[in-house]
C-alpha atoms as a PDB file:
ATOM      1  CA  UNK A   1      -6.054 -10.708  11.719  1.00  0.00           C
ATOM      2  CA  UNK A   2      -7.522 -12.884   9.105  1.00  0.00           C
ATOM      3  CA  UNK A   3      -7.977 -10.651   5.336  1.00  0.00           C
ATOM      4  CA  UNK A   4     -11.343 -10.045   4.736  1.00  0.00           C
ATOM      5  CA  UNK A   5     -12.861 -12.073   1.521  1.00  0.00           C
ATOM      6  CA  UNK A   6     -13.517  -9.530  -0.887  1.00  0.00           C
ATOM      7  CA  UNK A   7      -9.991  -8.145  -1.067  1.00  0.00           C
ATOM      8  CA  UNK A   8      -6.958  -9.521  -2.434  1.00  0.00           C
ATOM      9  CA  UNK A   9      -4.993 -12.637  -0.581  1.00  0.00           C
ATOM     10  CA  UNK A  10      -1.690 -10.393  -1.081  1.00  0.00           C
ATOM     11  CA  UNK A  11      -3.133  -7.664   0.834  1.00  0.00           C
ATOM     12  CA  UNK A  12      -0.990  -6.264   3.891  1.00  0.00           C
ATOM     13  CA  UNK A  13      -1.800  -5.270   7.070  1.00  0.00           C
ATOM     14  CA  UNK A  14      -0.949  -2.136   8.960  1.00  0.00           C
ATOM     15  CA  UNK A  15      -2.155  -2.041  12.493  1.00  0.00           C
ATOM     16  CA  UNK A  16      -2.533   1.001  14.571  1.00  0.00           C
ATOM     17  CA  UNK A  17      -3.823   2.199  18.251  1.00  0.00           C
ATOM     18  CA  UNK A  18      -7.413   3.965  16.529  1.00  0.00           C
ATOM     19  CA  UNK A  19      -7.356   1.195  13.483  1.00  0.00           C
ATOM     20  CA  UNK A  20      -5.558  -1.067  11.302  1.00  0.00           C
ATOM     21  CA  UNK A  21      -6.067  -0.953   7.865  1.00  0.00           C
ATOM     22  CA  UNK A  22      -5.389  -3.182   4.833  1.00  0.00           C
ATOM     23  CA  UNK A  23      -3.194  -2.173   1.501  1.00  0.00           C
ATOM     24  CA  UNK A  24      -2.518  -3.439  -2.129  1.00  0.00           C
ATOM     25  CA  UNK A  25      -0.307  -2.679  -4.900  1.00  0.00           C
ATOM     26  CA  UNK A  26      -0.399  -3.548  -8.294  1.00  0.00           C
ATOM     27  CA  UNK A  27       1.568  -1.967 -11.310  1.00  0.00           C
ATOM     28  CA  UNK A  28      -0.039   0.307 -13.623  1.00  0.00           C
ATOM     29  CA  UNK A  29       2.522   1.778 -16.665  1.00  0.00           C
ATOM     30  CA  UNK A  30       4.811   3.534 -14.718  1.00  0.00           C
ATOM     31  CA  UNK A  31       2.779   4.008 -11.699  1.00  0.00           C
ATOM     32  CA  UNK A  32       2.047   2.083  -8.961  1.00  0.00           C
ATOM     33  CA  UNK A  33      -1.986   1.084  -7.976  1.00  0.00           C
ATOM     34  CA  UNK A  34      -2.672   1.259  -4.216  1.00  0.00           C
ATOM     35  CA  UNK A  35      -5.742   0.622  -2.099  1.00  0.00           C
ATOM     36  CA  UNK A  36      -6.048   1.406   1.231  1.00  0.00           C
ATOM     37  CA  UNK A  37      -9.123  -0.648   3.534  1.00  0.00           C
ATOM     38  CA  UNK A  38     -10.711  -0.588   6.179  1.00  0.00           C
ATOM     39  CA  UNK A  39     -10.448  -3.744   8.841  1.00  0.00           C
ATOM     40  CA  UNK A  40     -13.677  -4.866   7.544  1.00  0.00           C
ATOM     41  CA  UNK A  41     -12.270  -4.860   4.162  1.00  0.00           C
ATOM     42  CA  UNK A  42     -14.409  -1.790   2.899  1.00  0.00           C
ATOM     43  CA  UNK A  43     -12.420   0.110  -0.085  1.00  0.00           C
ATOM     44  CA  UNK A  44     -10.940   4.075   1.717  1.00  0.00           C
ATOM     45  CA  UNK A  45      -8.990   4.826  -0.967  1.00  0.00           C
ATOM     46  CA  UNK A  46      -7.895   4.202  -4.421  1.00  0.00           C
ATOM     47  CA  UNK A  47      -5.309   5.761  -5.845  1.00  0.00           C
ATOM     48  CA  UNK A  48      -2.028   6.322  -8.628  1.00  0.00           C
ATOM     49  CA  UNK A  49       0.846   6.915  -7.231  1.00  0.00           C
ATOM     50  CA  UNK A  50       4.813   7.020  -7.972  1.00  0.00           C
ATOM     51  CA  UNK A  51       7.795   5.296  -6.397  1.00  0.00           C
ATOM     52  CA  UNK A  52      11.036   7.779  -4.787  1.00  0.00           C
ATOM     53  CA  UNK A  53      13.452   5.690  -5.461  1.00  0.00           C
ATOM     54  CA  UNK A  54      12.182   4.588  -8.817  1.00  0.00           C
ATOM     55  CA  UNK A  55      13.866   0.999  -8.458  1.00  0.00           C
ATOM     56  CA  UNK A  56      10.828  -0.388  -6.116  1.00  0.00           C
ATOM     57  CA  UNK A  57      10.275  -3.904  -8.114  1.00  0.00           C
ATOM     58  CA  UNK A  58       7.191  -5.195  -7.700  1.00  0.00           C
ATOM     59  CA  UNK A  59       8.259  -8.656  -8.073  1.00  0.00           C
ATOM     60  CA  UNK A  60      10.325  -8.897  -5.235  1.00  0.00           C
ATOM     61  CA  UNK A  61       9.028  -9.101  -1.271  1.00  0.00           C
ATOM     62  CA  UNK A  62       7.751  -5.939   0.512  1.00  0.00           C
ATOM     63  CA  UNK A  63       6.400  -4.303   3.560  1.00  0.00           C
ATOM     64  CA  UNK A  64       4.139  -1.709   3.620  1.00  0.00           C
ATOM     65  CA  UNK A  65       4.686   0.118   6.933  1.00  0.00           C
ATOM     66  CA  UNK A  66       4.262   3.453   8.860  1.00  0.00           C
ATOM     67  CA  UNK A  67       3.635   6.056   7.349  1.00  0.00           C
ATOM     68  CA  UNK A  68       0.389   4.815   4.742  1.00  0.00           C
ATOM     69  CA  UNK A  69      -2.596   6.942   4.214  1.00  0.00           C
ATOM     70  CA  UNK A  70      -4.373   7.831   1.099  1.00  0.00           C
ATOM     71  CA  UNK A  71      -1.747  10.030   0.277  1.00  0.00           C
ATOM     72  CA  UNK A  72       1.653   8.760   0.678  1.00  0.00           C
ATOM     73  CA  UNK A  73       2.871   5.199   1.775  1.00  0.00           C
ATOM     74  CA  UNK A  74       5.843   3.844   2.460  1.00  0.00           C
ATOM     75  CA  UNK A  75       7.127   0.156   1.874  1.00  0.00           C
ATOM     76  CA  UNK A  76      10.271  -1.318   3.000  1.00  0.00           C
ATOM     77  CA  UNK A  77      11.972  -3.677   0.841  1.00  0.00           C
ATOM     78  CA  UNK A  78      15.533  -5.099   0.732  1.00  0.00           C
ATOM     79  CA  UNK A  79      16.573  -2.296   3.303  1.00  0.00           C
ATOM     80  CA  UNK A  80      15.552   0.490   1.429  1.00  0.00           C
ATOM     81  CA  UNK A  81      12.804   2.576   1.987  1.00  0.00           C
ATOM     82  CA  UNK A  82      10.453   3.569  -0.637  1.00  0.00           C
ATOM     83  CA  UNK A  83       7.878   6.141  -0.829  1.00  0.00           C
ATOM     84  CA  UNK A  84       5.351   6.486  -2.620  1.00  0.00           C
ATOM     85  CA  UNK A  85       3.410   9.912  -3.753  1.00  0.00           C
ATOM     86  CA  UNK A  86       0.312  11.000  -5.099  1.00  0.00           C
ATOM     87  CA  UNK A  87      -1.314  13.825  -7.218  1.00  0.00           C
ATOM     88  CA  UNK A  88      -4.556  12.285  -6.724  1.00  0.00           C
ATOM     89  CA  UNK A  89      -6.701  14.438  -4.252  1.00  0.00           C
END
């Protein structure tokens, strides 16, 4: 599936059986920036959260992957799986 336009080239995309939808990181401080999307590329989320482990480096490659929602994600990245929480509600 091709990203929509009016979200970022780096976005990744989760598929799923009742929807896919797109996510982005990007560092803020100490906390981590992530949007959530619709296919369509229509903004569900937006949202601070933190990293468990704290060593998640941006810089390096990632995968977002199951489980995602607008409360907790999880990435994958150099074997190790990160998580990553909210307060937000």
């Amino acid at each position: 599936m091709k990203i929509p336009k009016k979200i970022s080239q780096n976005a990744q995309l989760i598929e799923g059986l009742n929807g896919s939808s797109w996510f982005t990181i990007v560092a803020e401080k100490d906390l981590y920036r992530i949007e959530r999307f619709c296919e369509e590329g229509n903004i569900e989320c937006s949202r601070l959260f933190r990293a468990e482990p704290n060593s998640f480096d941006i810089s390096a490659p990632f995968k977002f992957t199951y489980i995602s929602h607008c409360k907790q994600c999880t990435i994958i990245q150099n074997n190790l799986t990160f998580k990553f929480f909210t307060d937000e509600y």
